[in-house]
Protein backbone atom coordinates (compact mmCIF):
# COMPACT_ATOMS: atom_id res chain seq x y z
CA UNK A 1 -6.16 78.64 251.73
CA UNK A 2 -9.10 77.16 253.35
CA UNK A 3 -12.83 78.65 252.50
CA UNK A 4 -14.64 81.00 254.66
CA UNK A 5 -17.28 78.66 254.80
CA UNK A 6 -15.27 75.78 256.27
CA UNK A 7 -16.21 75.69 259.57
CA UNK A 8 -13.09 75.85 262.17
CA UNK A 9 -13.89 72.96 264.87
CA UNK A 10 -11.92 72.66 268.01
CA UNK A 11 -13.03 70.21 271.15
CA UNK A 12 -11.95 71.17 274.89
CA UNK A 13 -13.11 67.89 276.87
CA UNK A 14 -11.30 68.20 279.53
CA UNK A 15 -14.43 68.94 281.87
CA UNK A 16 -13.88 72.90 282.72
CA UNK A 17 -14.98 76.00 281.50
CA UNK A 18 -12.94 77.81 278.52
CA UNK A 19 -12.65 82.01 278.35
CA UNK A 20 -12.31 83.06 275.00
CA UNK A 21 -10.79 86.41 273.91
CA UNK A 22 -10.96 88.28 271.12
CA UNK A 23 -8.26 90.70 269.92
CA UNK A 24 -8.42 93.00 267.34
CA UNK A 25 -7.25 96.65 266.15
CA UNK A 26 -3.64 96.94 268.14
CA UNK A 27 -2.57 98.85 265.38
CA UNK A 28 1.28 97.69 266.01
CA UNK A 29 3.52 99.81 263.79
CA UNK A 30 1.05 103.25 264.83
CA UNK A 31 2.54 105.57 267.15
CA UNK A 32 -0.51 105.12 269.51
CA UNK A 33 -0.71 101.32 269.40
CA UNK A 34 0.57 100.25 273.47
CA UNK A 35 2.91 97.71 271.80
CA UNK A 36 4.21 96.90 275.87
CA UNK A 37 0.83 96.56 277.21
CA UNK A 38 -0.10 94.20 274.00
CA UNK A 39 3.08 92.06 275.02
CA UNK A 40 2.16 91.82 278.81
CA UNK A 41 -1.50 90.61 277.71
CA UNK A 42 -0.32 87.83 275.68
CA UNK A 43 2.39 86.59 278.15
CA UNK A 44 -0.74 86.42 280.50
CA UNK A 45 -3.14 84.69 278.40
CA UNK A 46 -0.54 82.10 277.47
CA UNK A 47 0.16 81.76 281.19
CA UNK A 48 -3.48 81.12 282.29
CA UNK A 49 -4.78 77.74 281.93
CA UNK A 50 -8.10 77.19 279.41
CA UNK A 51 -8.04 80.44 278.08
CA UNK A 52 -7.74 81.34 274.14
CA UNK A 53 -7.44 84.20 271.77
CA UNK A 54 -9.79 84.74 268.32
CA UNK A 55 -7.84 87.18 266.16
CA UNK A 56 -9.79 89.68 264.51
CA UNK A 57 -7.79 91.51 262.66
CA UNK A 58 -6.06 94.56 262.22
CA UNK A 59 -3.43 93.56 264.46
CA UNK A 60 -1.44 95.26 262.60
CA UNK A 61 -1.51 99.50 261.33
CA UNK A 62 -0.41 98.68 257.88
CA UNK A 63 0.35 102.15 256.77
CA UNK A 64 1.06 102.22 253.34
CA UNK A 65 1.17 104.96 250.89
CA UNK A 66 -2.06 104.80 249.20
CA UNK A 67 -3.97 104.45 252.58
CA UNK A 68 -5.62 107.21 255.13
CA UNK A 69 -2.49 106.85 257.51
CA UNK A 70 0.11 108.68 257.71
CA UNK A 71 2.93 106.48 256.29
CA UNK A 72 5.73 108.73 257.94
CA UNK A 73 4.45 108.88 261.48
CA UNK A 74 4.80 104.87 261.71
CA UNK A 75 6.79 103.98 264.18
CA UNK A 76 7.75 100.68 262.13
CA UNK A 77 7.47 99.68 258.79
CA UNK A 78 4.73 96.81 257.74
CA UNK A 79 7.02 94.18 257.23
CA UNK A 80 8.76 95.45 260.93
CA UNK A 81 5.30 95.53 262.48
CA UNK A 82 4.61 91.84 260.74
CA UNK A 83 8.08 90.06 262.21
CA UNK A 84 7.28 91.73 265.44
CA UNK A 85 3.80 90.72 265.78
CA UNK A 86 4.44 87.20 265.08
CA UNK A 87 7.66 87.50 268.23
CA UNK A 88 4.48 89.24 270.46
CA UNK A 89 2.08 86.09 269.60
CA UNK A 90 4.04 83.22 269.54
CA UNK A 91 4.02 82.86 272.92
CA UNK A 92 0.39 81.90 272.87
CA UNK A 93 0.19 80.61 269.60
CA UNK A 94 -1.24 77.02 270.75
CA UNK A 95 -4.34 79.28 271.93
CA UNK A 96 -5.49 80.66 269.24
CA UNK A 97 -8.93 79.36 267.54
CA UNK A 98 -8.85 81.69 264.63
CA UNK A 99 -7.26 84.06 262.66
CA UNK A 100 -8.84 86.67 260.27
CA UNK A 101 -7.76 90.15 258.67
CA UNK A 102 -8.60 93.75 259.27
CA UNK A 103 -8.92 96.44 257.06
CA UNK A 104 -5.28 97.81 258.08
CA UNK A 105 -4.08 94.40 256.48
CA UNK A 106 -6.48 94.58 253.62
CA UNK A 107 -4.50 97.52 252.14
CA UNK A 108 -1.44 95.59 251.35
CA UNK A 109 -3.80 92.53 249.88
CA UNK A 110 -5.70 94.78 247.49
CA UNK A 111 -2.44 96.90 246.61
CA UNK A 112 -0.21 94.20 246.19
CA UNK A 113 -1.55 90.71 246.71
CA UNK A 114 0.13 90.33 249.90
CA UNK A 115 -2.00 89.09 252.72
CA UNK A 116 -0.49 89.86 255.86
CA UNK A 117 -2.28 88.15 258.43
CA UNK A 118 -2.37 84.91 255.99
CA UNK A 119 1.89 85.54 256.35
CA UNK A 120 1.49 85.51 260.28
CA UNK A 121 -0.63 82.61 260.42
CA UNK A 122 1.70 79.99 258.30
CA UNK A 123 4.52 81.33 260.49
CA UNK A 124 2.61 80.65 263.99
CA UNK A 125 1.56 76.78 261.91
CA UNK A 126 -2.06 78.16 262.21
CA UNK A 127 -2.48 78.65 258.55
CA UNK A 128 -6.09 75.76 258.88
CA UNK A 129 -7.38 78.64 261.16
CA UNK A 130 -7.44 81.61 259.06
CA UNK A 131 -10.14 82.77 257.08
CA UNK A 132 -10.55 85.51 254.76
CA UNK A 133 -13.26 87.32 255.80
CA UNK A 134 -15.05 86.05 258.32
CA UNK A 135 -15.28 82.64 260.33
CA UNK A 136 -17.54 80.09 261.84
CA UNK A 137 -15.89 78.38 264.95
CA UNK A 138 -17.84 75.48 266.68
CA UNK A 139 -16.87 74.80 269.95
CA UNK A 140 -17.49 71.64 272.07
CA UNK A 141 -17.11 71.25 275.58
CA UNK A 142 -17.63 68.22 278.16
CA UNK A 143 -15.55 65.34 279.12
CA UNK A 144 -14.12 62.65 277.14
CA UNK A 145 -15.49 59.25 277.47
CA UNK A 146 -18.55 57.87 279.25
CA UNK A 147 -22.19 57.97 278.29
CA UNK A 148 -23.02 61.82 276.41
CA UNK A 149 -26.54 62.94 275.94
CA UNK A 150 -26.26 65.80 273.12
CA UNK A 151 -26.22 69.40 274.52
CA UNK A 152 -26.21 68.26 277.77
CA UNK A 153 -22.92 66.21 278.36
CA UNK A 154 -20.96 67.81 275.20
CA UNK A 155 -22.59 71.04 274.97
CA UNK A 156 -21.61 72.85 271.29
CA UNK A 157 -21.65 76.73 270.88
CA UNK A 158 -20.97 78.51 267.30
CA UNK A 159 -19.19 81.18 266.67
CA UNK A 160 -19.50 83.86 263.43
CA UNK A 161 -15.92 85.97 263.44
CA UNK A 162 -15.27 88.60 261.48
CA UNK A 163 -13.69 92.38 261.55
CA UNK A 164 -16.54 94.57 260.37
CA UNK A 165 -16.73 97.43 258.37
CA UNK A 166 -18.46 100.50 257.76
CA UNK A 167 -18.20 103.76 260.08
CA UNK A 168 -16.16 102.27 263.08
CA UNK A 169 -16.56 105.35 264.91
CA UNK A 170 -20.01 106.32 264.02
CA UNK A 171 -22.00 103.37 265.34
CA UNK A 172 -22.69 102.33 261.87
CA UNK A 173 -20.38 99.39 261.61
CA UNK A 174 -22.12 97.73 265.48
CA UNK A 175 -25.46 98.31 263.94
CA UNK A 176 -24.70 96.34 260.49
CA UNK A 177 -22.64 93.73 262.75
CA UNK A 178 -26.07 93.72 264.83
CA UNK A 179 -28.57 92.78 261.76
CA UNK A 180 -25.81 90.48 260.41
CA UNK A 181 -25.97 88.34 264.25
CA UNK A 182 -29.02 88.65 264.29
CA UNK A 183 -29.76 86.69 260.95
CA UNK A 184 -26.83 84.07 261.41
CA UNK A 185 -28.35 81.85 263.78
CA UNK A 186 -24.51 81.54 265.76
CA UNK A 187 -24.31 81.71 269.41
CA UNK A 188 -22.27 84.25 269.28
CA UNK A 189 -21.03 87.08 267.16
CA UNK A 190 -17.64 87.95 267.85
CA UNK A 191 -16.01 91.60 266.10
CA UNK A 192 -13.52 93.99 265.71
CA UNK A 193 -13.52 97.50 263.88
CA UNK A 194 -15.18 99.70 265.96
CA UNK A 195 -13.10 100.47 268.78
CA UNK A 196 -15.07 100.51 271.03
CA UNK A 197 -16.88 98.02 273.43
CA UNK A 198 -19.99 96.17 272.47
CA UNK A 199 -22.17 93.38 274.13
């Protein structure tokens, strides 16, 4: 398992522009995750050209005994919702950049050592591009070959990635996301958590 602090490095040189999404909290396995619409949106992204996923975590509801959720108003079991997220993303599986844990997923690693996300990445061969808890992704653009003039030619963004914490609903977990961006010196702070949108 690679270090958080092993920066994830991928080159598109190819001379276009890239559109990166990030996914996190479809819950799969809750009764209100929308398991078809999730499906639809992956066939998409792996059917339109330059366009890649960061995983964020809690992909997956994870409702186990000792958590919040209720464990018998899953609609699948973890290890169901596991097999049947890896079917939903291996479609796109050649565009993902990185792969990190929720919360939801967190439960079964602190309970029993079992680190679902970690599971989903070996199975998709993406294991190099997950990270515990969080992620630094550097990402180069340009075209390959010919004279480069650095940042101009081959210009390089960073990425910080990680699934937050703290009151997802309440604001608090944007607001410690916020002073954590702000102090990282990345181009861009990419997170999950809160449900709800953030720029």
């Amino acid at each position: 398992m690679l270090s958080d602090f092993e920066m994830i490095k991928h080159q598109f040189l190819g001379g276009h522009d890239i559109t990166i999404i990030h996914v996190a909290d479809v819950h799969l396995g809750s009764s209100e995750c929308m398991e078809q619409e999730f499906i639809k949106f992956i066939k998409t992204v792996a059917e339109t050209p330059n366009t890649y996923l960061a995983i964020l975590g809690d992909l997956l509801d994870n409702g186990i005994k000792s958590s919040v959720t209720n464990t018998y108003k899953q609609v699948m079991s973890p290890s169901q919702a596991k097999r049947e997220m890896i079917n939903i993303l291996k479609p796109a599986a050649d565009r993902i950049l990185v792969m990190l844990p929720g919360n939801h997923e967190l439960r079964s690693k602190r309970e029993v050592d079992c680190d679902m996300i970690y599971d989903m990445a070996c199975e998709l061969g993406k294991e190099n591009l997950y990270r515990e808890n969080m992620a630094v992704v550097k990402i180069q653009l340009g075209k390959e070959g010919g004279q480069t003039v650095a940042g101009k030619d081959r210009p390089t963004y960073t990425l910080v990635c990680l699934h937050g914490s703290g009151g997802g609903m309440t604001g608090a977990g944007v607001n410690r996301a916020e002073k954590f961006g702000n102090i990282s010196g990345s181009d861009a702070l990419l997170l999950g958590h809160t449900h709800k949108p953030y720029l």
